[in-house]
N, C-alpha and C. Protein backbone atom coordinates (compact mmCIF):
# COMPACT_ATOMS: atom_id res chain seq x y z
N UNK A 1 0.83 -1.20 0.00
CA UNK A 1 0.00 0.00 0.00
C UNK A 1 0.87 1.25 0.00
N UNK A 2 0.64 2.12 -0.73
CA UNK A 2 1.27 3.24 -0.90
C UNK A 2 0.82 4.57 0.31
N UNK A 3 -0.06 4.46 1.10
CA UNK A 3 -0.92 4.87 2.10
C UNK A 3 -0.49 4.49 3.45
N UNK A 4 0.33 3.91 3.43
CA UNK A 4 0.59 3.14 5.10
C UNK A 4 2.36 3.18 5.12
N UNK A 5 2.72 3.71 5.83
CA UNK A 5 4.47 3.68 6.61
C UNK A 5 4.63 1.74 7.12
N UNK A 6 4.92 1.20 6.42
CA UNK A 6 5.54 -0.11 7.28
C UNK A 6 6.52 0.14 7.44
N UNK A 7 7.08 -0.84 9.09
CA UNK A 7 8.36 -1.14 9.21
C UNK A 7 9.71 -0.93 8.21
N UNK A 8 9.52 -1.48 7.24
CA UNK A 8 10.35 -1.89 6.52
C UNK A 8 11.10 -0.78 5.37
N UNK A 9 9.61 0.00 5.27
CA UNK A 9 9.66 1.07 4.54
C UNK A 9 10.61 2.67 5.43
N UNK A 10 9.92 2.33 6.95
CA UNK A 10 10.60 3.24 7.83
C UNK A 10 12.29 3.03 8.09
N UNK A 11 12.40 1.36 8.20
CA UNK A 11 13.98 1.27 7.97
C UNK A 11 14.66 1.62 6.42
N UNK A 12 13.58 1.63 6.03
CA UNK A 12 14.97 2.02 4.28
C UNK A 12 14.83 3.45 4.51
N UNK A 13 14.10 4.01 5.11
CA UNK A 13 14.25 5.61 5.10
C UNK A 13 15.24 5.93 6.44
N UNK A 14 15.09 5.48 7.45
CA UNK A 14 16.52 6.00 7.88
C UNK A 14 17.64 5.43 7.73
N UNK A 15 18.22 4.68 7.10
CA UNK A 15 19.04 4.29 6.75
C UNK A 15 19.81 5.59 5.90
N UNK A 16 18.79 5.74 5.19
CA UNK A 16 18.67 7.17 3.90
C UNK A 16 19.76 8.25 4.93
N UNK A 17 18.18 8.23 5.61
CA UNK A 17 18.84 9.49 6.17
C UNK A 17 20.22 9.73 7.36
N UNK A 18 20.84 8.15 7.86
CA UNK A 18 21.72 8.06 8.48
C UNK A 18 22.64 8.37 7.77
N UNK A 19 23.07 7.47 6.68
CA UNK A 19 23.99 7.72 5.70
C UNK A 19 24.26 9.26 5.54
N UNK A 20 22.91 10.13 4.93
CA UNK A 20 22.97 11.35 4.77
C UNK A 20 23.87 12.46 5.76
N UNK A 21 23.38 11.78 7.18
CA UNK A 21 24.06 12.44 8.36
C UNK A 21 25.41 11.83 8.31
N UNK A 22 26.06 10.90 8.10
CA UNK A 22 27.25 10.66 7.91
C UNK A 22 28.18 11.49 7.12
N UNK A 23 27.56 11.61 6.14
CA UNK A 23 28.49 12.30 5.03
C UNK A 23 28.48 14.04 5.14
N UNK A 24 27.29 14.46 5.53
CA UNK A 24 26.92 15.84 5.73
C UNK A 24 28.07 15.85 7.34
N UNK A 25 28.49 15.29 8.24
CA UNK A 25 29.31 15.57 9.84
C UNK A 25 30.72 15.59 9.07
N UNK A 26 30.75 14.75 7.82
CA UNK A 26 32.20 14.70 7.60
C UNK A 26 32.52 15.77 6.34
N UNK A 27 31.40 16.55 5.92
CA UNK A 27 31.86 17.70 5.01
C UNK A 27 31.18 19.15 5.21
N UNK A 28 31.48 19.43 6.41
CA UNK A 28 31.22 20.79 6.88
C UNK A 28 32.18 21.79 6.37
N UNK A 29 31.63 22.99 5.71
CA UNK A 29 32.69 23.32 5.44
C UNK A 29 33.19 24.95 6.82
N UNK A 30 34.59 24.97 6.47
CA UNK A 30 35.22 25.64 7.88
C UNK A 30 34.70 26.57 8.73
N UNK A 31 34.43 27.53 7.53
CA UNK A 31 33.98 28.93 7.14
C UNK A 31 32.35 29.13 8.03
N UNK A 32 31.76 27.67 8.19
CA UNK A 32 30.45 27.46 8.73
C UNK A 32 30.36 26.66 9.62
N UNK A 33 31.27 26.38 10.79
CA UNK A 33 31.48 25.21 11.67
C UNK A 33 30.16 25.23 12.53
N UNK A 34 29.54 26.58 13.05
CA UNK A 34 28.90 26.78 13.88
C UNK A 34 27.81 26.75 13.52
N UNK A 35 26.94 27.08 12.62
CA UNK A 35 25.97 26.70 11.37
C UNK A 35 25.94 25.29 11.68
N UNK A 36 26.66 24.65 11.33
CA UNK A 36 27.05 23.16 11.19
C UNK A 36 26.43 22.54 12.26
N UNK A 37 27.25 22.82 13.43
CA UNK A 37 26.74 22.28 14.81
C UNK A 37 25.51 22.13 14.71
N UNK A 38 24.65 23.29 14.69
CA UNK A 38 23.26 23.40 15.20
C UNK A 38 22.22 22.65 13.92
N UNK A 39 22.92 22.71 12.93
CA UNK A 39 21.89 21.51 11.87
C UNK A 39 22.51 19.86 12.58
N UNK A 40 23.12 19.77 13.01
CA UNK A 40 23.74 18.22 13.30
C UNK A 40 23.13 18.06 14.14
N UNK A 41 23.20 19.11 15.15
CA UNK A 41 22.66 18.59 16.84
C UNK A 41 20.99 18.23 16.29
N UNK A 42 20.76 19.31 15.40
CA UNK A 42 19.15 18.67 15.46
C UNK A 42 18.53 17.93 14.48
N UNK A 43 19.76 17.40 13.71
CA UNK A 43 19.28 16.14 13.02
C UNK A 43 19.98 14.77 14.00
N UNK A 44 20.24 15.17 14.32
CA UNK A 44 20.83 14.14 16.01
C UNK A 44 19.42 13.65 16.55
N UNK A 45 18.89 15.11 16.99
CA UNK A 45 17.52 14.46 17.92
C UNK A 45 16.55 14.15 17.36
N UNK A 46 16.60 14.60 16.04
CA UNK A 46 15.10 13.82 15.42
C UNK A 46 15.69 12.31 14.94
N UNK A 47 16.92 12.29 14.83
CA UNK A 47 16.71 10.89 14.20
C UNK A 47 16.62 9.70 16.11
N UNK A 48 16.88 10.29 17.12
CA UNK A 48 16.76 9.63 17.93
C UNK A 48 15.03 9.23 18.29
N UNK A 49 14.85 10.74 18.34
CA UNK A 49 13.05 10.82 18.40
C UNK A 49 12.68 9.73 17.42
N UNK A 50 12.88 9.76 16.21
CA UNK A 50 12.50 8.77 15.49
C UNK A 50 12.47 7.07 16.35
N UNK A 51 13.41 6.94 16.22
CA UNK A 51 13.71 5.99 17.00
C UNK A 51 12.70 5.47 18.26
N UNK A 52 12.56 6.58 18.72
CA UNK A 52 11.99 6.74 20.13
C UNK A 52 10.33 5.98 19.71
N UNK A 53 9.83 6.85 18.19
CA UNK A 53 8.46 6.70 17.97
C UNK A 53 8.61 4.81 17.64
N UNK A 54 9.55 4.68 16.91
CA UNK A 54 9.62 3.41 16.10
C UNK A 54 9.11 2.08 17.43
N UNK A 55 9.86 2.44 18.28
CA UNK A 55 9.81 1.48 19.81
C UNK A 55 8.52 1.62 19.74
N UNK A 56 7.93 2.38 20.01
CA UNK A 56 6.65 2.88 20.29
C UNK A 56 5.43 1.67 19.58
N UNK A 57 6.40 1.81 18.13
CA UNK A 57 5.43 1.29 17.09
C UNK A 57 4.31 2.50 16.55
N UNK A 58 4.85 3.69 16.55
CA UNK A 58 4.32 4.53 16.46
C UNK A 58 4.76 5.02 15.17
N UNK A 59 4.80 4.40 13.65
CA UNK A 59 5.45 4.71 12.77
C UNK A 59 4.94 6.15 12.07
N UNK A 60 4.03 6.71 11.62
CA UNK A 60 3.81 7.58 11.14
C UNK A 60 4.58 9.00 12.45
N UNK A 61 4.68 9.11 13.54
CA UNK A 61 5.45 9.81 14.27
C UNK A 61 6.79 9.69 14.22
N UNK A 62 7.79 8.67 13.87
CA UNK A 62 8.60 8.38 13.61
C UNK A 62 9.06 8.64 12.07
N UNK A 63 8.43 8.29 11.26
CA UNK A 63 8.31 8.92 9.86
C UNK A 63 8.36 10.32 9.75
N UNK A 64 7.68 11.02 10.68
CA UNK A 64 8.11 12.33 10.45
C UNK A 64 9.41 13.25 11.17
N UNK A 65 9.63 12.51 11.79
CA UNK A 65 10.59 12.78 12.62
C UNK A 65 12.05 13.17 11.81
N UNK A 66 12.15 11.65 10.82
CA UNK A 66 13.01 11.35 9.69
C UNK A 66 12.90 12.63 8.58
N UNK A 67 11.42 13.01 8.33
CA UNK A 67 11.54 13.70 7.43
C UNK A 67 11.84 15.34 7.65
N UNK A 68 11.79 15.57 9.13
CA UNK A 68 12.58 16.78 9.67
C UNK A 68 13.95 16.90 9.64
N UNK A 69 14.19 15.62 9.85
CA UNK A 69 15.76 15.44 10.08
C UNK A 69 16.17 15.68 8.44
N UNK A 70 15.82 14.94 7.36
CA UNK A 70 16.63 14.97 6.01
C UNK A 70 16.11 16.72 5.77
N UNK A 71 15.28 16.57 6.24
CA UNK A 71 14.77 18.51 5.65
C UNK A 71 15.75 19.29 6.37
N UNK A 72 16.27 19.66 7.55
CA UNK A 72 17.44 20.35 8.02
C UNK A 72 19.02 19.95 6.93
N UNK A 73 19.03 18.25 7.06
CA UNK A 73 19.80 17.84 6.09
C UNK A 73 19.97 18.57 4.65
N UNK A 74 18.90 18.46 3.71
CA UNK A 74 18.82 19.15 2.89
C UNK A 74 19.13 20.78 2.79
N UNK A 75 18.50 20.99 3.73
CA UNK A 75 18.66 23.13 4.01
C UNK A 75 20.10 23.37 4.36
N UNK A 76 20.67 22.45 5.38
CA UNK A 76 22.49 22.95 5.03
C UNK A 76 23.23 22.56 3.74
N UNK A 77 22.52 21.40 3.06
CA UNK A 77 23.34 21.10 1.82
C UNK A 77 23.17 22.38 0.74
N UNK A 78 21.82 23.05 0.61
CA UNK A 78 21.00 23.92 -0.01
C UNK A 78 22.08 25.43 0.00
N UNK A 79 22.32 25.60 1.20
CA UNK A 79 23.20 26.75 1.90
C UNK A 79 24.29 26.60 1.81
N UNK A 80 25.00 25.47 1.22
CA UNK A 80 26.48 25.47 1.53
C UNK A 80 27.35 25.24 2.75
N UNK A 81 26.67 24.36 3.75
CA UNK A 81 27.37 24.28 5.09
C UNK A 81 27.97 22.96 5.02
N UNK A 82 27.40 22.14 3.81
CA UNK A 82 27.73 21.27 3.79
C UNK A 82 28.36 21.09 2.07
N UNK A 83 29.67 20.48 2.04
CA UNK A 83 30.18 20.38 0.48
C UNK A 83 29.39 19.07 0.42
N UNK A 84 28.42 18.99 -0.22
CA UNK A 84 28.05 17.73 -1.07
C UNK A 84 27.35 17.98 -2.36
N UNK A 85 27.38 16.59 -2.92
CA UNK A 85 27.17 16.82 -4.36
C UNK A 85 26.37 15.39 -5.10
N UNK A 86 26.27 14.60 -3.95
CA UNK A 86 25.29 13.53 -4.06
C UNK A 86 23.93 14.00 -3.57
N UNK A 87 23.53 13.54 -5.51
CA UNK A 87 21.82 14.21 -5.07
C UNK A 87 20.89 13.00 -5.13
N UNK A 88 21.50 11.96 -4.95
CA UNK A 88 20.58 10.85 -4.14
C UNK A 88 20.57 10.85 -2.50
N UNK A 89 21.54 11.75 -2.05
CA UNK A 89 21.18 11.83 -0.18
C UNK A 89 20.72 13.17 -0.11
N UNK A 90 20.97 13.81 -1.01
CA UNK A 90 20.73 15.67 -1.03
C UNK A 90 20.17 16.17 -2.58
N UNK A 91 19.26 16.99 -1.40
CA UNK A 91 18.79 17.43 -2.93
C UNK A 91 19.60 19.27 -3.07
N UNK A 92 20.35 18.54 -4.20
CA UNK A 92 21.85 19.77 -4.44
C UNK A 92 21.56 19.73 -5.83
């Protein structure tokens, strides 16, 4: 169903978006360290929150959680805080 968040569907999306946070912590650029911080720290807590909902079994809360997190993700890639250039984790 295209209408319903499963499990399975919620793990291929953070996966997405872990990866994403991987590569976005390791290409900050200098000039914006502090910028940086404050998109990390709070793609930090939504992807935990996520987490938090997933236990829950609370997937559509958890689903969005993810999609806050890649949306900060995206807005530093957007801005330049982050050098990336993969527009399968970013939309660049």
């Amino acid at each position: 169903m295209k209408n319903t968040i499963t499990k399975s569907k919620l793990e291929k999306y953070y996966r997405i978006t872990s990866r994403a946070f991987e590569v976005a912590k390791n290409s900050v650029t200098r000039e914006k360290k502090e910028k940086a911080r404050e998109i990390l720290l709070m793609v930090s807590c939504y992807l935990e929150d996520s987490k938090y909902f997933k236990e829950k079994k609370d997937y559509v809360n958890s689903f969005a959680c993810l999609n806050y997190a890649h949306g900060w993700l995206d807005s530093g890639a957007r801005l330049k805080i982050f050098k990336v250039n993969d527009n399968k984790l970013f939309s660049v």
